[in-house]
N, C-alpha and C. Protein backbone atom coordinates (compact mmCIF):
# COMPACT_ATOMS: atom_id res chain seq x y z
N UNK A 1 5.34 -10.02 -19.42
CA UNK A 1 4.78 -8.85 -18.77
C UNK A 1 4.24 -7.89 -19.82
N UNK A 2 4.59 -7.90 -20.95
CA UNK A 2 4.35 -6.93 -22.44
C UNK A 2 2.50 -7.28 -22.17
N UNK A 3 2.03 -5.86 -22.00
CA UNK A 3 0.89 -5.82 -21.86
C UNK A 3 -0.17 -6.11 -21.37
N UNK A 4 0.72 -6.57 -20.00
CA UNK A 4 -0.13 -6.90 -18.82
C UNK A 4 -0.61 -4.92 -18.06
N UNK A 5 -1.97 -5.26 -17.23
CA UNK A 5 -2.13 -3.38 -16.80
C UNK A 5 -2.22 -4.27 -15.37
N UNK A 6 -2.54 -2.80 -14.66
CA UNK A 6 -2.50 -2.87 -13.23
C UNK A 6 -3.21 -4.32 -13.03
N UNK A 7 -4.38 -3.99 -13.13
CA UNK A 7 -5.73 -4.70 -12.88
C UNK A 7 -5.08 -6.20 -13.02
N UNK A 8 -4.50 -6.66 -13.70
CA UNK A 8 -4.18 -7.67 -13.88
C UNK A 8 -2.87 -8.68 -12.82
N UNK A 9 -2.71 -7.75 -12.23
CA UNK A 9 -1.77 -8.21 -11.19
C UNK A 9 -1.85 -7.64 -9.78
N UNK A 10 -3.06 -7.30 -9.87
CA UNK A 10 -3.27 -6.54 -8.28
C UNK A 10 -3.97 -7.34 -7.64
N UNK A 11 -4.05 -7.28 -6.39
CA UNK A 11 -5.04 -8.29 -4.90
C UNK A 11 -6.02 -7.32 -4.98
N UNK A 12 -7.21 -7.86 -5.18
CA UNK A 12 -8.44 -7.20 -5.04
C UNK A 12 -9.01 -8.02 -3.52
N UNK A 13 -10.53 -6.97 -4.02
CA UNK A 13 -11.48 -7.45 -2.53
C UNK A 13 -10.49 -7.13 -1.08
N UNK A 14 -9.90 -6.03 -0.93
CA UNK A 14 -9.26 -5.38 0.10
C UNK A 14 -9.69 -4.99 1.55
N UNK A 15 -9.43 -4.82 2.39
CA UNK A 15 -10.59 -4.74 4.01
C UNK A 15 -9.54 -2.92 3.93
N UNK A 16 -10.06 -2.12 4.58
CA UNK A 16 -9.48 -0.85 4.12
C UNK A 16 -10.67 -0.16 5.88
N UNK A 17 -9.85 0.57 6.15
CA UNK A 17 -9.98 1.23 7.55
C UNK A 17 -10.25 3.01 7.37
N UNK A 18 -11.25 3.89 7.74
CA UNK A 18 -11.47 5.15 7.83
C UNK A 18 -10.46 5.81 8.64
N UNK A 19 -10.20 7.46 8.22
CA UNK A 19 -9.19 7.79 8.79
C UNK A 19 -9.41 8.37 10.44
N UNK A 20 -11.02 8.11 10.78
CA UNK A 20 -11.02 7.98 12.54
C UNK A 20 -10.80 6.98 13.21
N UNK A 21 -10.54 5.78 12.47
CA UNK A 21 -10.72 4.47 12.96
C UNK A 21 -9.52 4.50 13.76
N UNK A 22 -9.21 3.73 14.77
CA UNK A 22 -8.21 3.78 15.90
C UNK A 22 -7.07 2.82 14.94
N UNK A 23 -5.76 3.40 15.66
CA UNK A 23 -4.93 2.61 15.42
C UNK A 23 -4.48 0.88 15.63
N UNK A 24 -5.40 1.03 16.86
CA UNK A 24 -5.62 -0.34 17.42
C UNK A 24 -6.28 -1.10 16.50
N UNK A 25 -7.60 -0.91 16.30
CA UNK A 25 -8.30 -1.12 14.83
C UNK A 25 -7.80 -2.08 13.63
N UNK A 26 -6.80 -0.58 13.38
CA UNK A 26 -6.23 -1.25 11.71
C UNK A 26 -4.88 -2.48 12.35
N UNK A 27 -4.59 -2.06 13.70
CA UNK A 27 -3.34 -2.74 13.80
C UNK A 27 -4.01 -4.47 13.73
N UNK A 28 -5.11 -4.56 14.80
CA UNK A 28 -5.41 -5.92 14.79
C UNK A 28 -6.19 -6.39 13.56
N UNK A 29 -6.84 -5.63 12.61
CA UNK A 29 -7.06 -6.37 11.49
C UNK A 29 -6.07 -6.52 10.63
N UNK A 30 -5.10 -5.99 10.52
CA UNK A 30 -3.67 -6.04 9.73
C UNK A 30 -2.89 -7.57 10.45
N UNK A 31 -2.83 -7.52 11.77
CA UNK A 31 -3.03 -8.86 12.16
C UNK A 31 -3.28 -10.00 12.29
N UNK A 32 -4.82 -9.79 11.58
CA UNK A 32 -5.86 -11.19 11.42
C UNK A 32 -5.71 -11.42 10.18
N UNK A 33 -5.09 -10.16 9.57
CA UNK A 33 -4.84 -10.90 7.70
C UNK A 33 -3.96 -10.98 7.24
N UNK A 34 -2.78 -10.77 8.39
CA UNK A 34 -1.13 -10.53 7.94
C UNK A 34 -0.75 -10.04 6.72
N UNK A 35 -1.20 -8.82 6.78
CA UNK A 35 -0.91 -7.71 5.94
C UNK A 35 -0.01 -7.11 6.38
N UNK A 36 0.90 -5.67 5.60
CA UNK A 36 1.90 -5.16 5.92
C UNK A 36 1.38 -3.74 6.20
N UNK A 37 0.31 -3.73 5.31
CA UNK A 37 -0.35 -2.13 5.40
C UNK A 37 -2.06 -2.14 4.72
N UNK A 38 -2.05 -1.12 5.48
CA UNK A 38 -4.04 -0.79 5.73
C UNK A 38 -4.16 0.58 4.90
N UNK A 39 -5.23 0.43 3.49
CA UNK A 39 -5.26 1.38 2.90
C UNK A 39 -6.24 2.32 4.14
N UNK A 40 -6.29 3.68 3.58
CA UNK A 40 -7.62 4.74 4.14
C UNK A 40 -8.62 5.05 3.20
N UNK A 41 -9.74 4.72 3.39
CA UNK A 41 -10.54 5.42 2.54
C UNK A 41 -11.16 6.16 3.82
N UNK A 42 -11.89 7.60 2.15
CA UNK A 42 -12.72 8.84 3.01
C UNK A 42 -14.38 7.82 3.71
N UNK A 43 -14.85 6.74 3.18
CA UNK A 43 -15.90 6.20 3.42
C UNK A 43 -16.43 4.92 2.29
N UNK A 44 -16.92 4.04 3.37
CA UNK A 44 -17.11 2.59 2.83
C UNK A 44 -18.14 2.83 1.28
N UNK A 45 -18.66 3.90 1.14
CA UNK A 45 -19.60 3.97 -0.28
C UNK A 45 -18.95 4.43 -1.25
N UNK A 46 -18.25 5.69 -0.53
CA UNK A 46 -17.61 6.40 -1.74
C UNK A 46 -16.01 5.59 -2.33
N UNK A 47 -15.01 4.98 -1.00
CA UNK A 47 -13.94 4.35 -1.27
C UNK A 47 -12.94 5.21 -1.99
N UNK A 48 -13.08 6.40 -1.54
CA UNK A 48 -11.86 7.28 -2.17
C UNK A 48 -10.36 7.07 -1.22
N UNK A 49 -9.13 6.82 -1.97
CA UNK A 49 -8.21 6.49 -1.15
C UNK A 49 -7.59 7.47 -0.80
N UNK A 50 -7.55 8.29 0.35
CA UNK A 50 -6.64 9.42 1.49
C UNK A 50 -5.92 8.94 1.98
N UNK A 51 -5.29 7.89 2.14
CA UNK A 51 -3.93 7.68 2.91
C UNK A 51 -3.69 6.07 3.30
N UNK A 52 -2.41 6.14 3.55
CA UNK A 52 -2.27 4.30 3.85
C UNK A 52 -1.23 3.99 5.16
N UNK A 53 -1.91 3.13 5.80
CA UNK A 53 -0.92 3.22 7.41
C UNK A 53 -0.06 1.75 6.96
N UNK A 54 0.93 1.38 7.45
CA UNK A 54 1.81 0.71 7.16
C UNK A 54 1.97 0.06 8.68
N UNK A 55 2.83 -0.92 9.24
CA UNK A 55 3.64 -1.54 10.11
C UNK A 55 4.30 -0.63 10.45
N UNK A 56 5.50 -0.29 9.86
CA UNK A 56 6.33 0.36 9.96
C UNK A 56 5.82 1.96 10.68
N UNK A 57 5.12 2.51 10.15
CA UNK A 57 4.58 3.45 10.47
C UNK A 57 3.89 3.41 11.78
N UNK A 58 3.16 2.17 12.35
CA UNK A 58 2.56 2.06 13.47
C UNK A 58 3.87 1.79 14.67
N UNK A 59 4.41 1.13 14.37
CA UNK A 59 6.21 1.23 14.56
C UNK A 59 6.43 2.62 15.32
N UNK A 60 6.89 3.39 14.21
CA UNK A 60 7.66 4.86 14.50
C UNK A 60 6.86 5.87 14.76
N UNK A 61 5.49 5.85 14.40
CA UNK A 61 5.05 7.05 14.54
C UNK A 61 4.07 6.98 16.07
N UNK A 62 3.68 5.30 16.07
CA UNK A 62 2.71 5.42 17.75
C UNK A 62 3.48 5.02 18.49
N UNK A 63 4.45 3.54 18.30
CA UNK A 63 4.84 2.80 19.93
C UNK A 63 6.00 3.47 19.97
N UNK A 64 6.39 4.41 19.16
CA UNK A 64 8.34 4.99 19.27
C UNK A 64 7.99 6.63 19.91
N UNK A 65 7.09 6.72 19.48
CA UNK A 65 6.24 7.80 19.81
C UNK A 65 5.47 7.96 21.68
N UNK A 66 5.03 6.22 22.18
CA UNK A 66 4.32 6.89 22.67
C UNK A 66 3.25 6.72 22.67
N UNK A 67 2.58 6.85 21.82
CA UNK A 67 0.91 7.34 21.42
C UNK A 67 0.40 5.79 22.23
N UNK A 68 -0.64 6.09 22.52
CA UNK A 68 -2.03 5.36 23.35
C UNK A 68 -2.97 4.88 21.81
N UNK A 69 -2.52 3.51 21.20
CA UNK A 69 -3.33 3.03 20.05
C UNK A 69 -4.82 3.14 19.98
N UNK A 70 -4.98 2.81 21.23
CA UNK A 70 -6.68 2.56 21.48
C UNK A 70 -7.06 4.34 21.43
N UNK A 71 -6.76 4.88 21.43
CA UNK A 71 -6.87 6.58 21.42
C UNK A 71 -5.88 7.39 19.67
N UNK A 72 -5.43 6.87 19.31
CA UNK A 72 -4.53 7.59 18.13
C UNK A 72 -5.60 7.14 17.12
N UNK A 73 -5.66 8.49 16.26
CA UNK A 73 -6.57 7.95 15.03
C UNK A 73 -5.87 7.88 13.61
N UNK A 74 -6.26 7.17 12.92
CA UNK A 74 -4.93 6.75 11.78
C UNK A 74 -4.82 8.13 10.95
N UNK A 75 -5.87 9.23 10.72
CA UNK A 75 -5.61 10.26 10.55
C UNK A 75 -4.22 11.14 10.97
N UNK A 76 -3.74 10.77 12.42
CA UNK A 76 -2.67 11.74 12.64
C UNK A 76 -1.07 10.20 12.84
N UNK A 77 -1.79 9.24 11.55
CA UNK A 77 0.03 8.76 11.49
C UNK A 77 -0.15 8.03 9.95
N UNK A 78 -1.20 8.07 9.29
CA UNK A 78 -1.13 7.97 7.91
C UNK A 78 -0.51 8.34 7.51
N UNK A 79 0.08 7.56 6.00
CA UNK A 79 0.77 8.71 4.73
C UNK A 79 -0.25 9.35 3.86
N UNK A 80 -0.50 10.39 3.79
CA UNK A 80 -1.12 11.03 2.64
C UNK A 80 -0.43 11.14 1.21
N UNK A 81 0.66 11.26 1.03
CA UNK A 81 1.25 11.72 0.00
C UNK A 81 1.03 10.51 -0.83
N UNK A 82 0.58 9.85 -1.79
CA UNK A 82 0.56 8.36 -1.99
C UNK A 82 0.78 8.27 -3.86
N UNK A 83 1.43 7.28 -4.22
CA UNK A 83 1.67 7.47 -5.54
C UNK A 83 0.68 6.13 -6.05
N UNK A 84 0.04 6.18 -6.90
CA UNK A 84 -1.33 5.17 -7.04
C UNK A 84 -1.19 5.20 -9.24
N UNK A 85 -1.96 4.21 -9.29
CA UNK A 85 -1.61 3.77 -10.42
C UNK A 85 -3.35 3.54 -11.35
N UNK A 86 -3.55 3.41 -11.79
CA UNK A 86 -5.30 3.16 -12.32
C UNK A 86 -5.42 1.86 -12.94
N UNK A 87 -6.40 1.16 -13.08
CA UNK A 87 -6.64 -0.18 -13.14
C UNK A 87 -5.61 -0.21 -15.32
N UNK A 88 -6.09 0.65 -15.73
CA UNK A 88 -5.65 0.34 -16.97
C UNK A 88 -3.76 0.78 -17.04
N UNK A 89 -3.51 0.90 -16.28
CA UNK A 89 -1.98 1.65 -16.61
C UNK A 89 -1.12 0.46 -16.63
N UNK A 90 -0.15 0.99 -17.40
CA UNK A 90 0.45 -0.80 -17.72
C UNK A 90 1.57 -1.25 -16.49
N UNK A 91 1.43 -2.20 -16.12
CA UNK A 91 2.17 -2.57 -15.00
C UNK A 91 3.39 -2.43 -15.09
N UNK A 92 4.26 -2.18 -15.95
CA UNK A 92 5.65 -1.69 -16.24
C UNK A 92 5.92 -0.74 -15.46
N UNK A 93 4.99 0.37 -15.28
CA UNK A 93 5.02 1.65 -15.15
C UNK A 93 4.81 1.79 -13.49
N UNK A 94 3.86 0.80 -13.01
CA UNK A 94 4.36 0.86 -11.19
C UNK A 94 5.23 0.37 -10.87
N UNK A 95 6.01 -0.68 -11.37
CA UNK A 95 7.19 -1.53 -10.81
C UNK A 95 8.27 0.00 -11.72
N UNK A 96 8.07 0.26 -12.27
CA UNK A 96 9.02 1.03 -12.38
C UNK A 96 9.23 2.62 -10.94
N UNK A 97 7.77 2.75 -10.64
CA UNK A 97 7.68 3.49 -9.45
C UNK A 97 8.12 2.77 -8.28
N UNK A 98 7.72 1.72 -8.08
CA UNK A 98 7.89 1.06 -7.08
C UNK A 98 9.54 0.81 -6.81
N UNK A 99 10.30 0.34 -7.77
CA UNK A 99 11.50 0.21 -7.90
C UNK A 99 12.45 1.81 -7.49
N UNK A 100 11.84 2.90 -8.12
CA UNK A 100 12.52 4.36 -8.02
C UNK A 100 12.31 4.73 -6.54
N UNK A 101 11.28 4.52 -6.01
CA UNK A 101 10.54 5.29 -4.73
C UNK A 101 10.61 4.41 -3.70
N UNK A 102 11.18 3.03 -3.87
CA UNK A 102 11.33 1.80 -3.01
C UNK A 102 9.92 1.53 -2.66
N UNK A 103 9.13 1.43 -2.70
CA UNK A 103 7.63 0.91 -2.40
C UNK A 103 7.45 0.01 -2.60
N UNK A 104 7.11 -1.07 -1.21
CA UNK A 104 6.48 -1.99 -1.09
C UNK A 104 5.27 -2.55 -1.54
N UNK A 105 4.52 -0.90 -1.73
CA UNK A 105 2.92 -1.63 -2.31
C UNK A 105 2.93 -0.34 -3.23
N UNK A 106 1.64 -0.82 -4.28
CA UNK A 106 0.90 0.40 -4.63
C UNK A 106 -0.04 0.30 -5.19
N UNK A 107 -1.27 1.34 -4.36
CA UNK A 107 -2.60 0.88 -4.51
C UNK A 107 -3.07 1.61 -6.44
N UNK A 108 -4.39 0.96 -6.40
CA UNK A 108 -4.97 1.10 -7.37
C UNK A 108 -6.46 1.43 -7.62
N UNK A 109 -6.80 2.80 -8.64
CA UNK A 109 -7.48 3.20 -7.78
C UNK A 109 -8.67 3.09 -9.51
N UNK A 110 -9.54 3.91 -9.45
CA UNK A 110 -10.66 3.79 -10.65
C UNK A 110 -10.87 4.91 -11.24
N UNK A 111 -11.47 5.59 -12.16
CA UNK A 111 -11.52 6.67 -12.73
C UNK A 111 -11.66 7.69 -11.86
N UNK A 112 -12.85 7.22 -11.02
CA UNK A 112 -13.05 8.36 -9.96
C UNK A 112 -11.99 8.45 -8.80
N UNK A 113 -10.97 7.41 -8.76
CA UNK A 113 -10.00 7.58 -7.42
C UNK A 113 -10.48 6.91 -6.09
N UNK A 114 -11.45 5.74 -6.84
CA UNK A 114 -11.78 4.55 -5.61
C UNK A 114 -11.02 3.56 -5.59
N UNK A 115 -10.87 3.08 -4.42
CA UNK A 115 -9.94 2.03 -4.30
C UNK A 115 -10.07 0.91 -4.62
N UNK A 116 -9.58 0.02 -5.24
CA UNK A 116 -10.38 -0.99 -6.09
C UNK A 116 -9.22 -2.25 -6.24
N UNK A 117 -7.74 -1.61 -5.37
CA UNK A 117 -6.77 -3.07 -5.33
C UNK A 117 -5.40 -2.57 -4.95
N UNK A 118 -4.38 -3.43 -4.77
CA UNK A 118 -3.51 -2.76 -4.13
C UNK A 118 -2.33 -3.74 -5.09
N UNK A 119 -1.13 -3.61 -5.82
CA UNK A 119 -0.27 -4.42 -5.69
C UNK A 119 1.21 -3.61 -4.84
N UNK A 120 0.83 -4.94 -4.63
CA UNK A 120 2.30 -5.53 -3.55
C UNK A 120 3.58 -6.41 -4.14
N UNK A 121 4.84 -6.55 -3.36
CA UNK A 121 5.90 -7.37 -3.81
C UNK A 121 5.34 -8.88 -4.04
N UNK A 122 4.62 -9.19 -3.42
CA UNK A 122 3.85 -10.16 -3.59
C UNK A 122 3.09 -10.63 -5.16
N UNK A 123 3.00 -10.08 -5.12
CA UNK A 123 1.94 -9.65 -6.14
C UNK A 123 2.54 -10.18 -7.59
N UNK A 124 4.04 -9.20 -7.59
CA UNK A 124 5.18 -9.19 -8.07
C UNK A 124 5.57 -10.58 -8.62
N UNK A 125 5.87 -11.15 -7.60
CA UNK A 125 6.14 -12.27 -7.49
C UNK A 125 5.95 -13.26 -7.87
N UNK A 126 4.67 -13.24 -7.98
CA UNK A 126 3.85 -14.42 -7.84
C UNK A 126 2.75 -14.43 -9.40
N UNK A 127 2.64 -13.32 -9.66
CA UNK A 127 1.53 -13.41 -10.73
C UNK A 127 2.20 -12.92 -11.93
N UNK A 128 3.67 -12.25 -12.28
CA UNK A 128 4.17 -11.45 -13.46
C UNK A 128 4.59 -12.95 -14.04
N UNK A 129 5.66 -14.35 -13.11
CA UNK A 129 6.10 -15.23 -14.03
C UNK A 129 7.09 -14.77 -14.75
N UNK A 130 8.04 -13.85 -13.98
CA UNK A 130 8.62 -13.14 -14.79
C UNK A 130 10.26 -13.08 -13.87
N UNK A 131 11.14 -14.18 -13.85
CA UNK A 131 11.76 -14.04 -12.21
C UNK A 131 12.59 -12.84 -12.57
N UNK A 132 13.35 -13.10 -13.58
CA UNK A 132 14.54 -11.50 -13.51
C UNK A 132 13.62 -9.88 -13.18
N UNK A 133 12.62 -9.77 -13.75
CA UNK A 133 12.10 -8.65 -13.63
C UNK A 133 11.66 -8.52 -12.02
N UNK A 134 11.13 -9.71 -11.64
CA UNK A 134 10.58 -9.97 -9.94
C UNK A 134 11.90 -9.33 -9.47
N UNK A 135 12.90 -9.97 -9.62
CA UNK A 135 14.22 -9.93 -8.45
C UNK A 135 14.50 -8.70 -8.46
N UNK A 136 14.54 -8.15 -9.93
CA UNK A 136 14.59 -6.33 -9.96
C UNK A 136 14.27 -5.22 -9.19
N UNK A 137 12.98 -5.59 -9.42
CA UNK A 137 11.87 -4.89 -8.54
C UNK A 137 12.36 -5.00 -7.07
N UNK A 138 12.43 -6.34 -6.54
CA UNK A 138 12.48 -6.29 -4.74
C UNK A 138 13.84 -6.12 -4.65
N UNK A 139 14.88 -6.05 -5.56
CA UNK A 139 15.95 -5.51 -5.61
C UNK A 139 16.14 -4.15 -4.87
N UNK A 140 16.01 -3.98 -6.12
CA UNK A 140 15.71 -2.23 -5.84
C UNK A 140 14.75 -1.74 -4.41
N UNK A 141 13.77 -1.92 -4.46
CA UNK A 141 12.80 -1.48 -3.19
C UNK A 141 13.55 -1.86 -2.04
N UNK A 142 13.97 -3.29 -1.95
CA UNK A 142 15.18 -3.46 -0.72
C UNK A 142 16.21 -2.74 -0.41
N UNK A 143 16.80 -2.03 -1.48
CA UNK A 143 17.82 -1.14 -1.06
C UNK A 143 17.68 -0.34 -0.44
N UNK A 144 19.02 0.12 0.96
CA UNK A 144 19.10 1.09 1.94
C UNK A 144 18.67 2.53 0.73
N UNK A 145 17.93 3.68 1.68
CA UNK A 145 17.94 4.15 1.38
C UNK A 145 17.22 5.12 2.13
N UNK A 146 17.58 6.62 2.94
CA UNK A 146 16.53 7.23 3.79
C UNK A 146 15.29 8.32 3.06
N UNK A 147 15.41 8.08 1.44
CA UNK A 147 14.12 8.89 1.26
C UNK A 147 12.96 7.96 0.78
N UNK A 148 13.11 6.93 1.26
CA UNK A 148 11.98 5.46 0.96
C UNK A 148 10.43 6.12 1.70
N UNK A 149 9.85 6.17 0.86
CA UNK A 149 8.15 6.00 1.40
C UNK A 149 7.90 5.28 2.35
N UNK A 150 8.48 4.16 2.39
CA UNK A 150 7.72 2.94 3.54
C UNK A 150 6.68 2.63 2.87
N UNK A 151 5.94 2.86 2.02
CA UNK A 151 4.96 2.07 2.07
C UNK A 151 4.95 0.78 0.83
């Protein structure tokens, strides 16, 4: 892992949903690609990342809720608060977020703060080659805990 950066272990070429787009929307393309979570960008040119809807979140915040999907816009059940990493930052340094903050994913963004990849446990997993450090990571993020991000 010594000197591997983001870029190097992230899922690129991402499908990413606007924050009017219906919940229904992101739910069935999250569906068709069995994903866990749908970044937000402000718009398909610019690709600035504002927020990321999750499962979980479509979970608790629409069907526990209530909310009418085909009518809820991911604007009012997104996370905004989002901890993001830049293509050059060394991958130590998100699994070390990811591990503290329990996060499942974390996107990746470009000088200007476009979205440009996301890693995931997956990700983790599969591309570091690294098993003790892997098990660490989903270690940790697996653990109970009620101030977890979800995402």
């Amino acid at each position: 892992m010594r000197g591997k950066k983001c870029r190097d272990v992230m899922t690129k070429d991402l499908t990413c949903c606007l924050p009017k787009d219906t919940v229904n929307l992101a739910a069935q393309s999250m569906k068709a690609q069995d994903i866990g979570a749908m970044p937000v960008i402000d718009g398909h040119e610019t690709k600035k990342l504002v927020g990321i809807v999750t499962d979980r979140d479509l979970a608790l915040k629409v069907v526990a809720e209530g909310l009418d999907p085909r009518q809820t816009r991911l604007e009012e059940v997104m996370t905004r608060s989002l901890v993001m990493f830049r293509l050059q930052d060394d991958v130590q340094l998100a699994l070390d977020a990811m591990s503290q903050r329990q996060l499942r994913r974390i996107p990746v963004v470009d000088d200007q703060g476009r979205l440009v990849g996301i890693i995931a446990q997956a990700d983790v997993a599969t591309r570091l080659e690294e098993p003790e450090a892997t098990g660490k990571v989903v270690m940790q993020i697996s653990r109970p805990s009620k101030q977890a991000m979800a995402y």
